[in-house]
N, C-alpha and C. Protein backbone atom coordinates (compact mmCIF):
# COMPACT_ATOMS: atom_id res chain seq x y z
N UNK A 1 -64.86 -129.61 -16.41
CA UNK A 1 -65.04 -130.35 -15.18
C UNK A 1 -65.18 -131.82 -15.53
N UNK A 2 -64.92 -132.99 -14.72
CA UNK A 2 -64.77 -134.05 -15.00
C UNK A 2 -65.65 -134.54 -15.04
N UNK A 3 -66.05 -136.01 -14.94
CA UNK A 3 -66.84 -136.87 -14.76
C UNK A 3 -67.22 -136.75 -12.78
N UNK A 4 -68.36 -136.88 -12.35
CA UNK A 4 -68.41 -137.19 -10.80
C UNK A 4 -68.51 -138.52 -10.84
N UNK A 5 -68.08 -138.80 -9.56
CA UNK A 5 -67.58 -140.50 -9.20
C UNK A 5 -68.30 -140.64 -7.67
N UNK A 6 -69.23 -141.17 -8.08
CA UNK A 6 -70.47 -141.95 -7.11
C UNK A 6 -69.11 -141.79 -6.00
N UNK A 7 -68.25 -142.43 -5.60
CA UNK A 7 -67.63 -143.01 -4.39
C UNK A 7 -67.16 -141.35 -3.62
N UNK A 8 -66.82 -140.77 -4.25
CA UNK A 8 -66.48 -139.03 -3.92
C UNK A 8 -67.64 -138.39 -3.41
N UNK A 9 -68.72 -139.01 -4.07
CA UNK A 9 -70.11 -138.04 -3.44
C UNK A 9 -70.52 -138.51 -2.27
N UNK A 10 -70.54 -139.72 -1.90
CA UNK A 10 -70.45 -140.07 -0.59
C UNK A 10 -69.51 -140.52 0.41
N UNK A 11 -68.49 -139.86 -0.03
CA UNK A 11 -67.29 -140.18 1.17
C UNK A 11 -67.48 -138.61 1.89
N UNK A 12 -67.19 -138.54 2.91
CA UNK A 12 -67.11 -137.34 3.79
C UNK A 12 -65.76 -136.69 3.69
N UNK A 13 -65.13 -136.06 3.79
CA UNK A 13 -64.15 -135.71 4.10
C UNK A 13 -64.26 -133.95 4.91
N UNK A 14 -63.31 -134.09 5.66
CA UNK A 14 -63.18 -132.88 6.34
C UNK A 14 -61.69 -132.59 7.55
N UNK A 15 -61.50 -131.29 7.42
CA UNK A 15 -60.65 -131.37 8.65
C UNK A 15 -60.61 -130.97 9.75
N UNK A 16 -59.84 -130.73 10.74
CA UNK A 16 -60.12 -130.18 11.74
C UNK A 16 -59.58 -128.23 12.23
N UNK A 17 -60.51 -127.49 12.71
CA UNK A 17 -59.85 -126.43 12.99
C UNK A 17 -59.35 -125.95 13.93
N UNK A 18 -57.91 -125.05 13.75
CA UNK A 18 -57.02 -125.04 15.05
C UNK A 18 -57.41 -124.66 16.18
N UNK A 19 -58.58 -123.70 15.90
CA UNK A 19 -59.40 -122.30 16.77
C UNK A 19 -60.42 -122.44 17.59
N UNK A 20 -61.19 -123.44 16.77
CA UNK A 20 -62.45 -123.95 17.57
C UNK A 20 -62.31 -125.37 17.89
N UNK A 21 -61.67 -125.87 17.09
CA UNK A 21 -61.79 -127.68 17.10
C UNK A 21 -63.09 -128.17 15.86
N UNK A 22 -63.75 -127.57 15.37
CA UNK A 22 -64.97 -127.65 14.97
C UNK A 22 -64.69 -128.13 13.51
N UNK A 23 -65.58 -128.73 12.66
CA UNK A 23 -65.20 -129.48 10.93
C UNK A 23 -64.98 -128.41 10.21
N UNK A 24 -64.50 -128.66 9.18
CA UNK A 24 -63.92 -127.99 8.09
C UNK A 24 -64.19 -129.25 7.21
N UNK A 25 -65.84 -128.43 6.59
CA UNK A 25 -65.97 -129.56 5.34
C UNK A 25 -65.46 -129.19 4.16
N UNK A 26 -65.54 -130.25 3.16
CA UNK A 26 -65.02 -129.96 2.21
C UNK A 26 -65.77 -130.92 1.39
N UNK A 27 -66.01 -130.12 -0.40
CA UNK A 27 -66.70 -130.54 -0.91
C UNK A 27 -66.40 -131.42 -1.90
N UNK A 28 -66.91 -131.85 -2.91
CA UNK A 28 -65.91 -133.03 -3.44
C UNK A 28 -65.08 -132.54 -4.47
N UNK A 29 -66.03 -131.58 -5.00
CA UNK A 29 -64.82 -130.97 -5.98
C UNK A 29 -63.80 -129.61 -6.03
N UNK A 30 -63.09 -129.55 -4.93
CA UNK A 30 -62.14 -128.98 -4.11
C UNK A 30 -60.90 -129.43 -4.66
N UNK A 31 -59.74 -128.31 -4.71
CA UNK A 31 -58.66 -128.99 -5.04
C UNK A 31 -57.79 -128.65 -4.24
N UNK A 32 -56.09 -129.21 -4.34
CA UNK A 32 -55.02 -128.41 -3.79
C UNK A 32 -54.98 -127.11 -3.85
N UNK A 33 -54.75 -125.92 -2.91
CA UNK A 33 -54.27 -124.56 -3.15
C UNK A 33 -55.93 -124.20 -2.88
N UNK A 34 -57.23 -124.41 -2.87
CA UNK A 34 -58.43 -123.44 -2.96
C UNK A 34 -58.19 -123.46 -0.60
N UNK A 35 -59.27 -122.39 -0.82
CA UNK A 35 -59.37 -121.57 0.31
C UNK A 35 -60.30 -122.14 0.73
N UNK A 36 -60.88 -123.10 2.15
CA UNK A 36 -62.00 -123.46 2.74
C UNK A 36 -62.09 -122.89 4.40
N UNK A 37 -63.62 -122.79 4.75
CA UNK A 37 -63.76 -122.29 5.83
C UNK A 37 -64.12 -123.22 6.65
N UNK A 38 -64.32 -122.97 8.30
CA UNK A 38 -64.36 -123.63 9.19
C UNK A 38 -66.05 -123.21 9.25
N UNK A 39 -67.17 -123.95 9.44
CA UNK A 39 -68.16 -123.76 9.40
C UNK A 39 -68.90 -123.37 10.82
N UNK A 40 -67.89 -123.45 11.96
CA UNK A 40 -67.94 -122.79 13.17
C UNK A 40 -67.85 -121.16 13.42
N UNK A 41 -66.29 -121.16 13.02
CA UNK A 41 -65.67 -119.63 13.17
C UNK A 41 -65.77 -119.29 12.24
N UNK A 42 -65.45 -119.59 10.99
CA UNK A 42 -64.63 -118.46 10.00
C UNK A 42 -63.86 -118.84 9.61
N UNK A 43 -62.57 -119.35 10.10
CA UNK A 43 -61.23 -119.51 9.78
C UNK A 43 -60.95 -119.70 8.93
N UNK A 44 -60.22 -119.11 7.71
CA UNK A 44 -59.80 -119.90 6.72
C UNK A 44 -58.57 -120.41 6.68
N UNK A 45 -58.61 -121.51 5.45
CA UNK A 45 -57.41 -122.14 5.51
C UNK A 45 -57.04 -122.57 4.44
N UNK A 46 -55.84 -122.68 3.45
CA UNK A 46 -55.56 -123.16 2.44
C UNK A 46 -55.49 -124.60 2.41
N UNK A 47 -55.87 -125.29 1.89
CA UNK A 47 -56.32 -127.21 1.33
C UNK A 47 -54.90 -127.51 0.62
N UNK A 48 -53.99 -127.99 2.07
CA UNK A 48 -52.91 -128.72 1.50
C UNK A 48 -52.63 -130.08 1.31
N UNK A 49 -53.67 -130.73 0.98
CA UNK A 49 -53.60 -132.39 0.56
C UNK A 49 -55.16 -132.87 1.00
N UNK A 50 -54.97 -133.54 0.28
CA UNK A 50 -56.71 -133.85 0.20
C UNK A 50 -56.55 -135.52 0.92
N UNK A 51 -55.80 -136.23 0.84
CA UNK A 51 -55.60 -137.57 1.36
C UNK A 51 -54.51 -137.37 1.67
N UNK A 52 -54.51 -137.84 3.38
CA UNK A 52 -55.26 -137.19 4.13
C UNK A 52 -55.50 -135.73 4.42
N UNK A 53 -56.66 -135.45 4.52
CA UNK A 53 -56.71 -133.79 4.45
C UNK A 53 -55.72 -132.97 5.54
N UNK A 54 -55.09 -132.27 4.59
CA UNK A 54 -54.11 -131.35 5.46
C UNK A 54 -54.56 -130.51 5.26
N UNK A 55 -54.41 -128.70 6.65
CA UNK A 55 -55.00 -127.77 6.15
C UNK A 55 -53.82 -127.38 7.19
N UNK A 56 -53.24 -125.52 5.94
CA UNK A 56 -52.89 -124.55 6.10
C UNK A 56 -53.41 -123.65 6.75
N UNK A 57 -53.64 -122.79 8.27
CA UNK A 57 -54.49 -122.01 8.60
C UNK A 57 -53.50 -120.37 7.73
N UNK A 58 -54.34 -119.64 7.15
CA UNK A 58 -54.06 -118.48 6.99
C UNK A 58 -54.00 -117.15 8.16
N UNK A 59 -53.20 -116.70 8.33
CA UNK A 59 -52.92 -116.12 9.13
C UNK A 59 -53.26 -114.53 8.52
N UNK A 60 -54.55 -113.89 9.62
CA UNK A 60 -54.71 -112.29 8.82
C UNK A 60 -53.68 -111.65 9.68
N UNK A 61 -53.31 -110.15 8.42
CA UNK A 61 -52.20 -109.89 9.20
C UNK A 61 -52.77 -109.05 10.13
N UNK A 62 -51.78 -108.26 11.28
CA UNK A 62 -52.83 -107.42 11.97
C UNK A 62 -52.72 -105.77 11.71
N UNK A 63 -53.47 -105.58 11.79
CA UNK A 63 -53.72 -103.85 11.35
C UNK A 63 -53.36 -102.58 12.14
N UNK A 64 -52.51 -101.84 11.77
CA UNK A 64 -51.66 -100.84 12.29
C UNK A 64 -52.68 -99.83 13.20
């Protein structure tokens, strides 16, 4: 793991979710491709760019 960088620990970042509208935080040491939740619903979503945060919603499939 790297060095932490004072400016990362206090920047916020987060995105928005499709379902509720509600944050999707994210922590600082998060990368491309990891799985974050919506701290409302549930939702998850794959972390497709961190500047600016883009998010993938995962879609469950539905059950027979």
């Amino acid at each position: 793991m790297g060095k932490r960088n004072k400016r990362y620990e206090k920047e916020h970042r987060a995105g928005r979710c499709e379902l509720c509208d509600g944050d999707v935080e994210l922590e600082f040491y998060v990368e491309r491709g990891d799985v974050v939740a919506c701290t409302n619903c549930g939702a998850e979503y794959v972390l497709k760019a961190l500047q600016p945060v883009r998010l993938k919603l995962i879609e469950e499939e539905p059950e027979p």
